[in-house]
N, C-alpha and C. Protein backbone atom coordinates (compact mmCIF):
# COMPACT_ATOMS: atom_id res chain seq x y z
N UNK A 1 100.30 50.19 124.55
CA UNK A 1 100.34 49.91 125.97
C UNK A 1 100.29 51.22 126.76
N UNK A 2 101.20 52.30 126.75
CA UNK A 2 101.10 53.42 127.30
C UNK A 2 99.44 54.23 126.79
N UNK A 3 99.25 54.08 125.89
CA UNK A 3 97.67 54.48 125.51
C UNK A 3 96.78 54.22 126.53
N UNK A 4 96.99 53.08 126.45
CA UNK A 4 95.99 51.90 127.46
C UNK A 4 95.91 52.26 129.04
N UNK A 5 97.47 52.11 128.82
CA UNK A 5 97.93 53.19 130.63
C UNK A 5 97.15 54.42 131.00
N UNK A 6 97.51 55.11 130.08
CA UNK A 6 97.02 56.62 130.37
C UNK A 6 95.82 57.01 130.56
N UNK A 7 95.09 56.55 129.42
CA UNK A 7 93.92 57.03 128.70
C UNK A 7 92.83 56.12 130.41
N UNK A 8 92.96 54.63 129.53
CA UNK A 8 92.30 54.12 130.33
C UNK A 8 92.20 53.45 131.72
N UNK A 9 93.43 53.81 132.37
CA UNK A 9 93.90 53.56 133.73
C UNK A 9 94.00 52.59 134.02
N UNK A 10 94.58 51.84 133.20
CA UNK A 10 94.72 49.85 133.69
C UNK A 10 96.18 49.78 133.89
N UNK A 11 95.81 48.74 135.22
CA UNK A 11 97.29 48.72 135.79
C UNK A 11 98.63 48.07 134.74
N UNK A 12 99.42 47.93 134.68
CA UNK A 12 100.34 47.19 134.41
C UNK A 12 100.31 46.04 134.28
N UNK A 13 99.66 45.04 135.25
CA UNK A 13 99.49 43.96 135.02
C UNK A 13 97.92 43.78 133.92
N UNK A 14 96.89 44.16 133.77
CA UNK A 14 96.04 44.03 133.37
C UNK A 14 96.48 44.10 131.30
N UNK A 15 97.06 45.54 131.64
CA UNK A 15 97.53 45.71 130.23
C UNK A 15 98.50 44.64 129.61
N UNK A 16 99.45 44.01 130.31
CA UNK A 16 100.18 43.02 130.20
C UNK A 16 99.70 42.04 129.73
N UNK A 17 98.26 41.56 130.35
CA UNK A 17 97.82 39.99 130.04
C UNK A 17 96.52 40.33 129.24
N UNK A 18 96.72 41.45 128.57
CA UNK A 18 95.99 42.01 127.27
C UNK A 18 96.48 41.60 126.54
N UNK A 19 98.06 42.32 126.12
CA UNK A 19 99.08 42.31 125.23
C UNK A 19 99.44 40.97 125.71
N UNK A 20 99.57 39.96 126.16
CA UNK A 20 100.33 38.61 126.23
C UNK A 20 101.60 38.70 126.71
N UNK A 21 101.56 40.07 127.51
CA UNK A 21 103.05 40.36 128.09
C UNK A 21 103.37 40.49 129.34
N UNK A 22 104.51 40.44 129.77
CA UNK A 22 104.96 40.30 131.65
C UNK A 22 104.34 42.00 131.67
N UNK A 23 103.91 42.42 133.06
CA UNK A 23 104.03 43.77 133.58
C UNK A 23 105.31 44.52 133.11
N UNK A 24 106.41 44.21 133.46
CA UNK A 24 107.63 44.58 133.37
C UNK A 24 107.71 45.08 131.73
N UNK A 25 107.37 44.55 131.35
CA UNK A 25 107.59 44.83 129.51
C UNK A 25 106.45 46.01 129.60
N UNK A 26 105.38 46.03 129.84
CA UNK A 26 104.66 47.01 130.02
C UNK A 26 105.26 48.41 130.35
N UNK A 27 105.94 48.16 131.28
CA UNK A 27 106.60 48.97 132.54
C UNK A 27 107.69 50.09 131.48
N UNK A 28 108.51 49.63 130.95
CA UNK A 28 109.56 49.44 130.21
C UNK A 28 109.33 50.11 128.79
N UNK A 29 107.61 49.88 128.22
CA UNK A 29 107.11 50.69 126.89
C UNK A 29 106.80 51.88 127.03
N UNK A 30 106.06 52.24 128.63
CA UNK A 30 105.33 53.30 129.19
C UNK A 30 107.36 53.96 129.22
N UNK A 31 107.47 53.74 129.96
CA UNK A 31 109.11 54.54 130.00
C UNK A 31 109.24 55.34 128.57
N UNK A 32 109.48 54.65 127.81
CA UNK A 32 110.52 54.58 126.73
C UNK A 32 109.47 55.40 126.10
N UNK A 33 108.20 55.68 125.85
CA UNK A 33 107.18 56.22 125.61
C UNK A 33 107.06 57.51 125.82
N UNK A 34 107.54 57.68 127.61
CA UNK A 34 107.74 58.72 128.11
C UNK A 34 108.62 59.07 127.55
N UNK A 35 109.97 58.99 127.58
CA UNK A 35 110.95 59.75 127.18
C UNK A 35 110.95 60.17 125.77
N UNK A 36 110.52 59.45 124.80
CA UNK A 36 110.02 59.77 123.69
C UNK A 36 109.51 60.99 122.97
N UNK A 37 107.93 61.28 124.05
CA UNK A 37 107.57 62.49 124.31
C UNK A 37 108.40 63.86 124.05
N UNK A 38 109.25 63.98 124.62
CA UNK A 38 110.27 65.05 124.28
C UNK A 38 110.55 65.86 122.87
N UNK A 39 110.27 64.80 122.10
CA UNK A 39 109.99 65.12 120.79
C UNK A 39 108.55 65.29 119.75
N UNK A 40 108.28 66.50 120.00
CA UNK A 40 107.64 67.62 119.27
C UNK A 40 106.36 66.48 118.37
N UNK A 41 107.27 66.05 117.48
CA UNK A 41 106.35 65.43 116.55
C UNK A 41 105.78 64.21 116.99
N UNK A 42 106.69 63.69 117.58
CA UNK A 42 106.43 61.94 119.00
C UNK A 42 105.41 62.44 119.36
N UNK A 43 105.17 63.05 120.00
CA UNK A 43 104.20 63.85 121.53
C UNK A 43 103.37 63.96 120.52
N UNK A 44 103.29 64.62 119.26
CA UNK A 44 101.60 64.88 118.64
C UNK A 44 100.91 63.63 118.34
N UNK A 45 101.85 62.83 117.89
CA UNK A 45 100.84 60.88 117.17
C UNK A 45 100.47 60.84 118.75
N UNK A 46 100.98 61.00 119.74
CA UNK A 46 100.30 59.71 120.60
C UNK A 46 99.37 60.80 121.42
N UNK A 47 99.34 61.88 121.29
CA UNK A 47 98.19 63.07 121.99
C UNK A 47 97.43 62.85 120.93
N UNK A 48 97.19 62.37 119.64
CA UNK A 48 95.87 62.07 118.53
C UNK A 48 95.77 60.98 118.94
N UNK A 49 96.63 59.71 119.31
CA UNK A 49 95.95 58.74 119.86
C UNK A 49 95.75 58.67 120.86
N UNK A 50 95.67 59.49 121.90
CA UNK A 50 94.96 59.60 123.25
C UNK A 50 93.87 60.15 123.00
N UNK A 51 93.79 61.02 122.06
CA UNK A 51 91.99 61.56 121.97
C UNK A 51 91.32 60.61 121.20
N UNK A 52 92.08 59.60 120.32
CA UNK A 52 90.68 58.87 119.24
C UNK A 52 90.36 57.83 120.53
N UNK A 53 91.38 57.64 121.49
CA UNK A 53 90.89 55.95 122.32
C UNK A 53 90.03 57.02 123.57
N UNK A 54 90.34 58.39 124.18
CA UNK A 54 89.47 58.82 124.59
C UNK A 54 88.16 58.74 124.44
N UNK A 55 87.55 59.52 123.49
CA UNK A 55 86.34 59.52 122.42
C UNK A 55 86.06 58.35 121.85
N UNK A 56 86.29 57.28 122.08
CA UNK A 56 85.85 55.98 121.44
C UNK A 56 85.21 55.44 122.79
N UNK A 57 85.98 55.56 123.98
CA UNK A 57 85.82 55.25 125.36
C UNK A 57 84.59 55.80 125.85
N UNK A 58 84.62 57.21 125.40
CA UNK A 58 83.78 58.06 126.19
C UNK A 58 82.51 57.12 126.48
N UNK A 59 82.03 57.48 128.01
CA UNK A 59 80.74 57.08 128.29
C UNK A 59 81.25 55.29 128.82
N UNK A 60 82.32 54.60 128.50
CA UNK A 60 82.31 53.54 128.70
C UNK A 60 83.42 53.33 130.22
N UNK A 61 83.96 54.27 130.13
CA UNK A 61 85.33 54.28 131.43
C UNK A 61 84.70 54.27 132.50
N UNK A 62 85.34 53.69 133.66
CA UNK A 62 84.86 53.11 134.93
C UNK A 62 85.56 55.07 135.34
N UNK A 63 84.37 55.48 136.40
CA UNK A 63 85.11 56.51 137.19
C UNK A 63 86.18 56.57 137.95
């Protein structure tokens, strides 16, 4: 969900009724995601998975 957030700029609600989930739960992963970050090795998996959904995207993302 925070992938989805970041990478590909979909709101909260959109990502939500992707995942089959309220916004709020969305809301709540991106957080916890964030704070996560803080940790060294956390922060590297999801900066490799921001570049593979980048580069998979490429050419397809709305400006």
């Amino acid at each position: 969900m925070y992938v989805t957030h970041v990478v590909l700029g979909l709101s909260m609600t959109e990502i939500g009724k992707g995942f089959g989930r309220d916004r709020t739960t969305v809301m709540h992963a991106c957080h916890l995601v964030e704070d996560l970050r803080d940790d060294d090795d956390f922060d590297q998996i999801i900066a490799r998975a921001e570049h593979i959904v980048t580069a998979a995207f490429r050419g397809r993302m709305p400006v």
